[in-house]
C-alpha atoms as a PDB file:
ATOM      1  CA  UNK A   1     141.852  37.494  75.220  1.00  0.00           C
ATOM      2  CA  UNK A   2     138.369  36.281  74.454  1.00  0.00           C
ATOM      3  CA  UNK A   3     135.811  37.642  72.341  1.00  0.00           C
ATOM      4  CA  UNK A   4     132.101  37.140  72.502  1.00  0.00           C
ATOM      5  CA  UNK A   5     129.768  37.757  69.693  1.00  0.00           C
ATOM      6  CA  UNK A   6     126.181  37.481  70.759  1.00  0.00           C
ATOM      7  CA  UNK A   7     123.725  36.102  68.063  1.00  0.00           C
ATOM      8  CA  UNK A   8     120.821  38.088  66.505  1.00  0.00           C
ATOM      9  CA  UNK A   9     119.255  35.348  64.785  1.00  0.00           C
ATOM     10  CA  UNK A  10     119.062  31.881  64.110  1.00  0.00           C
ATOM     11  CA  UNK A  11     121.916  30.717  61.396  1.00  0.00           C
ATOM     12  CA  UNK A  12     124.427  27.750  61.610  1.00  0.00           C
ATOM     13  CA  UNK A  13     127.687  28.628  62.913  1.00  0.00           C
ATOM     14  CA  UNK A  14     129.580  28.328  59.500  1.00  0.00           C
ATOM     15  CA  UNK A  15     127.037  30.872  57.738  1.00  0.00           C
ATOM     16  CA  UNK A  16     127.778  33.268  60.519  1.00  0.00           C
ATOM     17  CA  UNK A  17     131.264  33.073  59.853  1.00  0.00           C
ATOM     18  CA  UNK A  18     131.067  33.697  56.506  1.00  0.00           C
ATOM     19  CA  UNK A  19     128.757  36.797  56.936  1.00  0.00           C
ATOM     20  CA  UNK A  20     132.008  38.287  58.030  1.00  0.00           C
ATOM     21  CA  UNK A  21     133.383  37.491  54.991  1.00  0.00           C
ATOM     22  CA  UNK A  22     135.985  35.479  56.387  1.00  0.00           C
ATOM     23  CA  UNK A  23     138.036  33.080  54.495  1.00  0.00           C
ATOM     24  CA  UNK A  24     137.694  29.314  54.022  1.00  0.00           C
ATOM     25  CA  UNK A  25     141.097  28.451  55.464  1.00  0.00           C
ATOM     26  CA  UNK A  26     140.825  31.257  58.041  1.00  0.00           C
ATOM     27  CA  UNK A  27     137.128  29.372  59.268  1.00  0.00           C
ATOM     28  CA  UNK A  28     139.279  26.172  59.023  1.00  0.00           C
ATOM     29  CA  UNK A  29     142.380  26.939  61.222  1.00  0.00           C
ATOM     30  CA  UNK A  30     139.819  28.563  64.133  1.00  0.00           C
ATOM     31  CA  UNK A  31     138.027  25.219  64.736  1.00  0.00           C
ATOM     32  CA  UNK A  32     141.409  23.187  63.877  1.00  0.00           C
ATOM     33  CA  UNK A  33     143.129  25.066  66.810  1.00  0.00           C
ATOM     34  CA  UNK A  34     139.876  24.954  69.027  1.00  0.00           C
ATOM     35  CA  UNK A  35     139.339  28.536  69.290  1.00  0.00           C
ATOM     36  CA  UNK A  36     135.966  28.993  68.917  1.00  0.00           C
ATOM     37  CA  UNK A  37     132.863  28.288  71.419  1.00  0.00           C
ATOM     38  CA  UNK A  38     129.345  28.063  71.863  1.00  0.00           C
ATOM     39  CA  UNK A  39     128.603  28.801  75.032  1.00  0.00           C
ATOM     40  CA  UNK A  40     131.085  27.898  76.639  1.00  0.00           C
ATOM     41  CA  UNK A  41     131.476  24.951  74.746  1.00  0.00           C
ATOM     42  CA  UNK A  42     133.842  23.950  72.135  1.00  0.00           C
ATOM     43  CA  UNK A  43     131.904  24.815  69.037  1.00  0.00           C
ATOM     44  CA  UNK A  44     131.550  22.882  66.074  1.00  0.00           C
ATOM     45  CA  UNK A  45     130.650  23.666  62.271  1.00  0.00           C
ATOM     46  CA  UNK A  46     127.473  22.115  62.137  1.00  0.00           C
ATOM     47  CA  UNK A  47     126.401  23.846  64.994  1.00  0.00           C
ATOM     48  CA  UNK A  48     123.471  25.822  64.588  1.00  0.00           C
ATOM     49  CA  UNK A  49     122.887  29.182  66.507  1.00  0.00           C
ATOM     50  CA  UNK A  50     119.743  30.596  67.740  1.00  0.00           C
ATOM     51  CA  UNK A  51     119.517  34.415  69.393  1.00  0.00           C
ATOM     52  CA  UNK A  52     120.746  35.438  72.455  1.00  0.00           C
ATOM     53  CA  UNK A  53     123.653  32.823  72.123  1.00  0.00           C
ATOM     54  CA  UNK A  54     126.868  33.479  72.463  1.00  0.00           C
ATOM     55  CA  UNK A  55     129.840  32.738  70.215  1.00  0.00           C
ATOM     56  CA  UNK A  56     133.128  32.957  71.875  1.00  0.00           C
ATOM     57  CA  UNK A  57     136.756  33.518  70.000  1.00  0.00           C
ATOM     58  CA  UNK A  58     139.998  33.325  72.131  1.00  0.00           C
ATOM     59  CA  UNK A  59     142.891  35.859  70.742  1.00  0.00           C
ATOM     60  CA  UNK A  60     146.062  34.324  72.218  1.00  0.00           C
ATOM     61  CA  UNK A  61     148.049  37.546  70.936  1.00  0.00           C
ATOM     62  CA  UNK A  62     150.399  40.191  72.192  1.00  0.00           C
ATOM     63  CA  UNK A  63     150.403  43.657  71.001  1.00  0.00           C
ATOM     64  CA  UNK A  64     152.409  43.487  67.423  1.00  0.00           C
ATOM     65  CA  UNK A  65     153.809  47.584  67.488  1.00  0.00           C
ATOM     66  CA  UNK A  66     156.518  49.185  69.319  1.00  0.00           C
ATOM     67  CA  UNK A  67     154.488  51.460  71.735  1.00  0.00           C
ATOM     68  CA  UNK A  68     154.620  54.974  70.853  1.00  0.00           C
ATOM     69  CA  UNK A  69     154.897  57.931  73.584  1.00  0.00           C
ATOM     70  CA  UNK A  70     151.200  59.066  73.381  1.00  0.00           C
ATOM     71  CA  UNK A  71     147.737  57.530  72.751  1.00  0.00           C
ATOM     72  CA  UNK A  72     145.702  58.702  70.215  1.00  0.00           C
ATOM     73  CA  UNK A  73     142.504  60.677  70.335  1.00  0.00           C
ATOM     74  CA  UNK A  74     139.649  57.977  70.407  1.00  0.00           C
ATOM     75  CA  UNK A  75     136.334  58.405  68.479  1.00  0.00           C
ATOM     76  CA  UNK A  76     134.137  55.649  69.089  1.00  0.00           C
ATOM     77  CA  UNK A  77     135.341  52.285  71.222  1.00  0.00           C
ATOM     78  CA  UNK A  78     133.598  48.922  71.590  1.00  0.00           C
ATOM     79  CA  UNK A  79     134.278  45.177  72.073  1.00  0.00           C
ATOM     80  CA  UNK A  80     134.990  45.207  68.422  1.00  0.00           C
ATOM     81  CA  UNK A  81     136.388  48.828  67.116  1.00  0.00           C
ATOM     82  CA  UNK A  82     138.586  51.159  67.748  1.00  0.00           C
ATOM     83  CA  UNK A  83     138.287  54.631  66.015  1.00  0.00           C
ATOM     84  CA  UNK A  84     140.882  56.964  66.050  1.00  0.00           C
ATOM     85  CA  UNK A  85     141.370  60.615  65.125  1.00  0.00           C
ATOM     86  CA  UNK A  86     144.667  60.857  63.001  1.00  0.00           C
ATOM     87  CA  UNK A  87     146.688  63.913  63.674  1.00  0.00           C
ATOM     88  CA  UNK A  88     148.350  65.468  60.749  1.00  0.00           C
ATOM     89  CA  UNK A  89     152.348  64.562  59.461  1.00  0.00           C
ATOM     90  CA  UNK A  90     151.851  60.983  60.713  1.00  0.00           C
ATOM     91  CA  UNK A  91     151.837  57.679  58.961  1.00  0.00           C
ATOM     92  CA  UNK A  92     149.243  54.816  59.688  1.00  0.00           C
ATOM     93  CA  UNK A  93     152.266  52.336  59.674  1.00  0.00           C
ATOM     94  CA  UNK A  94     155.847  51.645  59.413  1.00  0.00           C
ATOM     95  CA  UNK A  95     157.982  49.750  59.057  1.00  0.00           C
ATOM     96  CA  UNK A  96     160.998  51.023  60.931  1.00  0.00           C
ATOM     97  CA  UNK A  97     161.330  51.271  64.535  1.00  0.00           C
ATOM     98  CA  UNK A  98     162.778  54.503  65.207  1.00  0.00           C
ATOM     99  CA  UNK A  99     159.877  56.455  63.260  1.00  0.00           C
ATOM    100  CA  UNK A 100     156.452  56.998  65.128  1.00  0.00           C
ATOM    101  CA  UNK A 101     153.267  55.984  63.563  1.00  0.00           C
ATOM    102  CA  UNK A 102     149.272  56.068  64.507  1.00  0.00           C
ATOM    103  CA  UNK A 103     149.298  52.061  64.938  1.00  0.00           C
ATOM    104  CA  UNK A 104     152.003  52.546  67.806  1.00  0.00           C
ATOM    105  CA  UNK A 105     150.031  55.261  69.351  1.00  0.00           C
ATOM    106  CA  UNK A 106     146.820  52.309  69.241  1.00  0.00           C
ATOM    107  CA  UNK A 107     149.581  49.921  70.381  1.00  0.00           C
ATOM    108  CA  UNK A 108     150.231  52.400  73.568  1.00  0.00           C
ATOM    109  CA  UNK A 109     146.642  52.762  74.326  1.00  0.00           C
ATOM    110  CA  UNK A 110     145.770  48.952  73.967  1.00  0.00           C
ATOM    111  CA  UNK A 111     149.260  47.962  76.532  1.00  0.00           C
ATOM    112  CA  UNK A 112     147.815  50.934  78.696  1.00  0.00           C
ATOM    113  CA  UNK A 113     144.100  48.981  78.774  1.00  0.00           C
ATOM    114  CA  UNK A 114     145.639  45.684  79.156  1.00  0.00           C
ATOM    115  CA  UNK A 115     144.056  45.027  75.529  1.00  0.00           C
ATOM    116  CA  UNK A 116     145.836  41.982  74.413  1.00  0.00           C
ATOM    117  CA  UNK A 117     145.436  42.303  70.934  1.00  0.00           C
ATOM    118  CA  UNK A 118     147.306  42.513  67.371  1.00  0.00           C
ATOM    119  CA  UNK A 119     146.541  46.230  66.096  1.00  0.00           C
ATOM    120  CA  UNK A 120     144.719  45.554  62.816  1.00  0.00           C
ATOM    121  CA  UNK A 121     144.124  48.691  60.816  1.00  0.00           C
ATOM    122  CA  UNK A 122     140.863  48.901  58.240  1.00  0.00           C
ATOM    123  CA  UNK A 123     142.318  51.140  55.680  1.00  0.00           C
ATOM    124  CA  UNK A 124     144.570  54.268  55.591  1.00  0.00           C
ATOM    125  CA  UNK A 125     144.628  58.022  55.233  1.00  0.00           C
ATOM    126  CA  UNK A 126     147.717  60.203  53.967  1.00  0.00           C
ATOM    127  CA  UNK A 127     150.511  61.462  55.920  1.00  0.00           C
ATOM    128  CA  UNK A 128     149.674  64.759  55.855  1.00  0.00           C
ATOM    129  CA  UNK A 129     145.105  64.007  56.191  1.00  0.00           C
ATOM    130  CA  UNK A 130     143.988  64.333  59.325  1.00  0.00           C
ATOM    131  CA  UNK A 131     140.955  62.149  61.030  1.00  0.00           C
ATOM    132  CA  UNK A 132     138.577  59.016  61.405  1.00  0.00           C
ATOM    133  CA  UNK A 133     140.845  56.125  60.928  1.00  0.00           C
ATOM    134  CA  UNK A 134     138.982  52.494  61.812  1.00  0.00           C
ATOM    135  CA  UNK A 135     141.244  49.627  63.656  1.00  0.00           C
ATOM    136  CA  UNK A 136     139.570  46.644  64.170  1.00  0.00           C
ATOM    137  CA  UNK A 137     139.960  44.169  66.877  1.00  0.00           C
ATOM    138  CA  UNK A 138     139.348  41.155  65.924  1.00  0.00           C
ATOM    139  CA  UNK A 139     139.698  38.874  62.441  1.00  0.00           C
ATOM    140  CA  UNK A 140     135.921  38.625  61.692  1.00  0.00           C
ATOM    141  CA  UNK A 141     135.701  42.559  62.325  1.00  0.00           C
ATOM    142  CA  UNK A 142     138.651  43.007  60.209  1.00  0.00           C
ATOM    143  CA  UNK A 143     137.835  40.823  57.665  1.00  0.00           C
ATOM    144  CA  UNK A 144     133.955  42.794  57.240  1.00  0.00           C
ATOM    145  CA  UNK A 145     135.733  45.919  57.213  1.00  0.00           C
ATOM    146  CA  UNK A 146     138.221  45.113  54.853  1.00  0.00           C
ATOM    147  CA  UNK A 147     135.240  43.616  51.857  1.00  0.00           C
ATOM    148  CA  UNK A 148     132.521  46.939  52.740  1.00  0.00           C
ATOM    149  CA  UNK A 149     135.335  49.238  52.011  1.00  0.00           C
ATOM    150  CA  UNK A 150     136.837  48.009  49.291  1.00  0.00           C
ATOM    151  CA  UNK A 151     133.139  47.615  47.781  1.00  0.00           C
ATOM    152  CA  UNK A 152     132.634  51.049  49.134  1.00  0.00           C
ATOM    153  CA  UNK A 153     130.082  50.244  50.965  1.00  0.00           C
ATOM    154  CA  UNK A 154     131.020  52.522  54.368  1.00  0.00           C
ATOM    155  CA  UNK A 155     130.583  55.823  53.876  1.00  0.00           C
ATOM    156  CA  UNK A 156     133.467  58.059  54.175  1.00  0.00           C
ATOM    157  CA  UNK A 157     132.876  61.989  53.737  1.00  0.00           C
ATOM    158  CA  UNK A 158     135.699  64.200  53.900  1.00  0.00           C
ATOM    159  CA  UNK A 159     136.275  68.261  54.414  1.00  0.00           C
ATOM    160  CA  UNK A 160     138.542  70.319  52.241  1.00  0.00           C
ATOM    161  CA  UNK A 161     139.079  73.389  51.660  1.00  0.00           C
ATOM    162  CA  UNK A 162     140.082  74.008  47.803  1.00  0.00           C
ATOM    163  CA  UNK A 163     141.135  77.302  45.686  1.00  0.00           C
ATOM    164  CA  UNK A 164     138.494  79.004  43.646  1.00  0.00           C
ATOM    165  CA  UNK A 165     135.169  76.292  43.902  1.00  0.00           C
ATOM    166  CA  UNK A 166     133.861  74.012  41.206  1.00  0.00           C
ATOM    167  CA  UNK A 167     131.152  74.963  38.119  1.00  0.00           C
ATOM    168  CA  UNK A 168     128.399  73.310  40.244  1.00  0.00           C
ATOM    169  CA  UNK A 169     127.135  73.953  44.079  1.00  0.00           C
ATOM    170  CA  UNK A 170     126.436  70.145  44.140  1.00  0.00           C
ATOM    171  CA  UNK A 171     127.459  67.397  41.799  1.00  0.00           C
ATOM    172  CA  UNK A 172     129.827  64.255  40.832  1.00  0.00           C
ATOM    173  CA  UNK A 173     133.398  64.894  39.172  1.00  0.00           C
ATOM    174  CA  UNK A 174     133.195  61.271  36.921  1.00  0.00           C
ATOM    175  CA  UNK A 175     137.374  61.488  35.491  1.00  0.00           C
ATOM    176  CA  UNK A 176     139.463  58.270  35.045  1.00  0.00           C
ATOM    177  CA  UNK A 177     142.780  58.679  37.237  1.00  0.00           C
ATOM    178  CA  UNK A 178     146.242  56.679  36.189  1.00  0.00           C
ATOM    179  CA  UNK A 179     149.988  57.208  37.573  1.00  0.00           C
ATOM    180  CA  UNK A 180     151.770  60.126  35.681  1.00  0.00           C
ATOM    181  CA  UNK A 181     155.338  57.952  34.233  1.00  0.00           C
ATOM    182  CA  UNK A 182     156.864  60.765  34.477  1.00  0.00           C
ATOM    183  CA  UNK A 183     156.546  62.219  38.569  1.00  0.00           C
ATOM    184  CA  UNK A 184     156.892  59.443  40.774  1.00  0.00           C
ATOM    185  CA  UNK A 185     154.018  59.225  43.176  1.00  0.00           C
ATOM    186  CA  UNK A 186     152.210  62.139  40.991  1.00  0.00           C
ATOM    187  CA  UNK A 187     148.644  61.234  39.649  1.00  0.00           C
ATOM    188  CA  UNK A 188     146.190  62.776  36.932  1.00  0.00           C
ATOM    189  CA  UNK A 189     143.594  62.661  34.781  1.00  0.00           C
ATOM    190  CA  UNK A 190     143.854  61.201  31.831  1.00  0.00           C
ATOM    191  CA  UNK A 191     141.941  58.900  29.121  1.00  0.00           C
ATOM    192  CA  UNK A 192     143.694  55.818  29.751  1.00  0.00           C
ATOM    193  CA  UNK A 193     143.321  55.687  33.857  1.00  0.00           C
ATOM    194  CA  UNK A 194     140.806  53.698  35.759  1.00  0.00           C
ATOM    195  CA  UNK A 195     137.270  54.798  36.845  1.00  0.00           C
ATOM    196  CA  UNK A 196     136.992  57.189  39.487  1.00  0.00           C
ATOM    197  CA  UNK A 197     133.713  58.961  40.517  1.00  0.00           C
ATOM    198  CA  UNK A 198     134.123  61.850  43.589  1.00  0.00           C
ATOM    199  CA  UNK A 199     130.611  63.717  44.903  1.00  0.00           C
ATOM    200  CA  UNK A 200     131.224  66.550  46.340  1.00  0.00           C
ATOM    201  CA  UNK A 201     128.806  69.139  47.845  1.00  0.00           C
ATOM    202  CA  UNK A 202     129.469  73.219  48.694  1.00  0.00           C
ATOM    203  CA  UNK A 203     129.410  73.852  51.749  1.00  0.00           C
ATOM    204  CA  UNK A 204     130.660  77.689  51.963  1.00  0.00           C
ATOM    205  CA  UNK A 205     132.187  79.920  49.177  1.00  0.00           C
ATOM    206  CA  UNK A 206     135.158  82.540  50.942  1.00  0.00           C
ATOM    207  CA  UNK A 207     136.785  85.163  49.212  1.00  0.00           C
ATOM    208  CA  UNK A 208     139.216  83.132  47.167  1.00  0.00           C
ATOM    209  CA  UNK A 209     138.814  79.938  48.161  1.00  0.00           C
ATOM    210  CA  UNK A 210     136.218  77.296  49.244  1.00  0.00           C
ATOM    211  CA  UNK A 211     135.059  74.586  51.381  1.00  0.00           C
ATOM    212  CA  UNK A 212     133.193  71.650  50.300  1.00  0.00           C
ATOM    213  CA  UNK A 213     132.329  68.413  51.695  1.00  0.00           C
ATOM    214  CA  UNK A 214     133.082  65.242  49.568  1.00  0.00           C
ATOM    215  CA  UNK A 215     132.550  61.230  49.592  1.00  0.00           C
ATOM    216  CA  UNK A 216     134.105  58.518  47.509  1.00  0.00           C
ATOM    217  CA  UNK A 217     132.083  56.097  45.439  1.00  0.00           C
ATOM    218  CA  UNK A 218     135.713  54.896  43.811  1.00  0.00           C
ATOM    219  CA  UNK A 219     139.298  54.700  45.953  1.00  0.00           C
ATOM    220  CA  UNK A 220     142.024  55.908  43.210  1.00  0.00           C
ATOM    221  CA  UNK A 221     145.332  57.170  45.211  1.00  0.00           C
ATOM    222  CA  UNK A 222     145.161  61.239  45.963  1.00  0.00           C
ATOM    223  CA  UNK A 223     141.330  60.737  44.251  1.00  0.00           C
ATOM    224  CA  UNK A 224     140.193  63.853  45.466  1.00  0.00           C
ATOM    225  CA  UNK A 225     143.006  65.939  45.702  1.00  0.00           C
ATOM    226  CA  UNK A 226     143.252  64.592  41.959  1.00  0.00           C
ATOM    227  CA  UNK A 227     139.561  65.640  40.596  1.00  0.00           C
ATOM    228  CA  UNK A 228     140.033  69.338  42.527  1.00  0.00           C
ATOM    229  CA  UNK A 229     143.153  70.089  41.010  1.00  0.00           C
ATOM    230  CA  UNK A 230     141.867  68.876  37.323  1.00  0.00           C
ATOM    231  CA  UNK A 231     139.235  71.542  37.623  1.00  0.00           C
ATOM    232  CA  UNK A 232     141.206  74.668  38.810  1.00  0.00           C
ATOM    233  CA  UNK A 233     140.076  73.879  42.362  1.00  0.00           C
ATOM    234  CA  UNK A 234     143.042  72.589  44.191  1.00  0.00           C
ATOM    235  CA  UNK A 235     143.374  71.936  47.811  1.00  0.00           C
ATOM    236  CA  UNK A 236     145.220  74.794  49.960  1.00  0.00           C
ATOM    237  CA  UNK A 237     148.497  73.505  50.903  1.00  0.00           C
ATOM    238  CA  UNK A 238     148.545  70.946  48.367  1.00  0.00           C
ATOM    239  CA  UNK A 239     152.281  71.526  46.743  1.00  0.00           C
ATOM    240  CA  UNK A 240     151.751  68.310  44.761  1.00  0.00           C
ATOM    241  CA  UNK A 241     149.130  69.434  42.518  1.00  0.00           C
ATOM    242  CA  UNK A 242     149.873  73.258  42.631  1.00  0.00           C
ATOM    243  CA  UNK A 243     147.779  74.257  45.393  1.00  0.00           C
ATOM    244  CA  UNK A 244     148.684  77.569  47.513  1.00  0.00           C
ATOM    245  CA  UNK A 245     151.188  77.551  50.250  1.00  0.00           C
ATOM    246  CA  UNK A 246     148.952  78.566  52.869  1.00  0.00           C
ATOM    247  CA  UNK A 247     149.500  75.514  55.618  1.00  0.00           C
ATOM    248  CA  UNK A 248     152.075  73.394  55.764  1.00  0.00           C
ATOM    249  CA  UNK A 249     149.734  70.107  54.831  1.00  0.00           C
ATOM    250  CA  UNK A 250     147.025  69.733  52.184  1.00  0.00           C
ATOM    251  CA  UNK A 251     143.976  70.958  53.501  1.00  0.00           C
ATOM    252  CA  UNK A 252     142.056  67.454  53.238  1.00  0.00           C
ATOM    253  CA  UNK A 253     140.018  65.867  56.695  1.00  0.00           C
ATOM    254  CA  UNK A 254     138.663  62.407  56.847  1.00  0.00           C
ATOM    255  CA  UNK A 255     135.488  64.109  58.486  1.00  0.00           C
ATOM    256  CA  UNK A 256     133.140  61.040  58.882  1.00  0.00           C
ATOM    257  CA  UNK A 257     132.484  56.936  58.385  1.00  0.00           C
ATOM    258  CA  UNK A 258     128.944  55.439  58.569  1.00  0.00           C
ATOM    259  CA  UNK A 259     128.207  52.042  58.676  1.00  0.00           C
ATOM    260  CA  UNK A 260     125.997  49.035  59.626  1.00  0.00           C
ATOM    261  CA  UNK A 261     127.896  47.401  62.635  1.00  0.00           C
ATOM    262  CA  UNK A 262     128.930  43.885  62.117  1.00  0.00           C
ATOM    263  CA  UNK A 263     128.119  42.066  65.279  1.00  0.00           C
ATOM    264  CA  UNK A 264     125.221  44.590  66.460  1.00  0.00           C
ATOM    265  CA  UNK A 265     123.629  45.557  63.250  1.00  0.00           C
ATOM    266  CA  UNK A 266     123.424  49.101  64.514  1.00  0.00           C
ATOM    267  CA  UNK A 267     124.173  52.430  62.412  1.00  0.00           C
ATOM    268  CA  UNK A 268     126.832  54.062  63.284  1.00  0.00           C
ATOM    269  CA  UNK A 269     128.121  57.516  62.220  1.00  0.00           C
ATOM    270  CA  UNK A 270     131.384  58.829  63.425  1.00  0.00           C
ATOM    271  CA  UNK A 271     132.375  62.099  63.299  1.00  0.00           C
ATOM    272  CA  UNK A 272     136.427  63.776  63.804  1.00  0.00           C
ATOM    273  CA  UNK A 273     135.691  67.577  64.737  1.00  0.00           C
ATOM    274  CA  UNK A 274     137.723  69.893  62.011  1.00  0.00           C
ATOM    275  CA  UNK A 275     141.131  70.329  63.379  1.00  0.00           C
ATOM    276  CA  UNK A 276     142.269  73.552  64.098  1.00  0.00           C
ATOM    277  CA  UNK A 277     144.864  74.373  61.567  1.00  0.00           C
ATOM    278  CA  UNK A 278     141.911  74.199  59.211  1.00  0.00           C
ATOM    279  CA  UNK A 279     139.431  75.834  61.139  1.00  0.00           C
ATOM    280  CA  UNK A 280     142.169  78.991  61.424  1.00  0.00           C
ATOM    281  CA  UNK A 281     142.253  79.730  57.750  1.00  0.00           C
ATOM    282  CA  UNK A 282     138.136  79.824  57.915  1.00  0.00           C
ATOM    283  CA  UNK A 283     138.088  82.301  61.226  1.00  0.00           C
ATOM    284  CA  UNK A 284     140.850  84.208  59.565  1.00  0.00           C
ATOM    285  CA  UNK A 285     138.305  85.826  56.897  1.00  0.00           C
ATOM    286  CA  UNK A 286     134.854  85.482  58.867  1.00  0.00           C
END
């Protein structure tokens, strides 16, 4: 499958690579295997481009997950991204074939499209979260993704809806987070963890409960869920760190990403509606 990138200004061919953030030996083996050209010519490093060119990769893959029975919901599509809305009690991968995951779902929807392409997840969500998950296409796509968000520099806002509500309408919960040695897969605050910064903003205050809207400027495992719980506030559902048994899942949605598009250099904001199970507890008291 070939890709075509079409050039926005005038840069050599090696710079534009690397604007992707793609490795040295990853640059290396596309030009050692001839899979890269100008125009419709075999490109070379030196190569300088000028706008309205076209740089051309060729993708010589087959789809690398078992297909799953169903597609998922799609967000936002181009030549370059796939964006996915992840239902709840679903993994991004794994590993073993008889167990269903959100990258076989992409897998179904790219054999479907005749989309002959490895399906290269961004970043992950938990099980239980539900919404905007990014795949990327392509290795240059992939490999932009994969530096902007772990220098958090896409913006990812979530939706939660929390016990009680924090001191502040508005604010930033600034705790270090480290692995508790005594719960397995259990985190907390405490002294010696690693920086963690969560902003979080009020959105609605219900009899009991709360629902805020929250980004990330740090990525510490169950981060949020984390921070809420620290300060009285944790997420309905949330069993893990002693939330109320309202909903069978912690009550946590991956509500938006924003970003400056690699290859276009457009914004673009993508939104996953609030699922319902959420949206029920909310109706349930209006």
């Amino acid at each position: 499958m070939i890709i075509n990138y079409l050039i926005k200004e005038k840069i050599k061919l090696r710079d534009y690579l690397e604007s992707f953030y793609l490795s040295k030996s990853k640059i290396y083996k596309l030009f050692f295997e001839k899979k890269i050209y100008l125009n419709d010519e075999l490109a070379r490093e030196s190569d300088l481009l000028n706008p309205g060119d076209i740089i051309s990769i060729s993708y010589d893959e087959e789809v690398d997950y078992r297909e799953s029975n169903s597609i998922p919901e799609i967000l936002y599509e181009d030549d370059y991204l796939l964006i996915v809305n992840k239902p709840s009690h679903i993994l991004i991968h794994n590993e073993k074939d008889n167990t269903d995951s959100l990258s076989n779902m992409v897998a179904k929807y790219y054999k479907d499209n005749n989309i002959s392409l490895n399906v290269r997840f961004a970043h992950r969500i938990d099980y239980d979260t539900t919404g905007v998950v990014i795949y990327c296409k392509d290795i240059l796509t992939l490999s932009y993704f994969s530096h902007m968000i772990e220098e958090h520099k896409i913006r990812r806002t979530y939706f939660l809806l929390c016990e009680n509500k924090l001191p502040n309408h508005k604010g930033s919960i600034t705790l270090p987070i480290g692995s508790d040695r005594h719960n397995n897969n259990h985190y907390l605050v405490t002294k010696n963890g690693k920086y963690a910064k969560t902003n979080y903003e009020l959105i609605r205050e219900y009899d009991g409960f709360s629902s805020y809207k929250v980004n990330l400027e740090t990525g510490r495992t169950h981060q949020i869920r984390v921070h809420f719980s620290h300060l009285k506030a944790p997420l309905l559902g949330d069993k893990l760190y002693g939330g109320k048994n309202v909903l069978d899942r912690c009550a946590l949605h991956s509500w938006s990403v924003e970003f400056i598009h690699p290859v276009t250099k457009e914004k673009i904001t993508v939104t996953a509606p609030i699922p319902s199970d959420l949206m029920d507890i909310i109706k349930d008291v209006n």
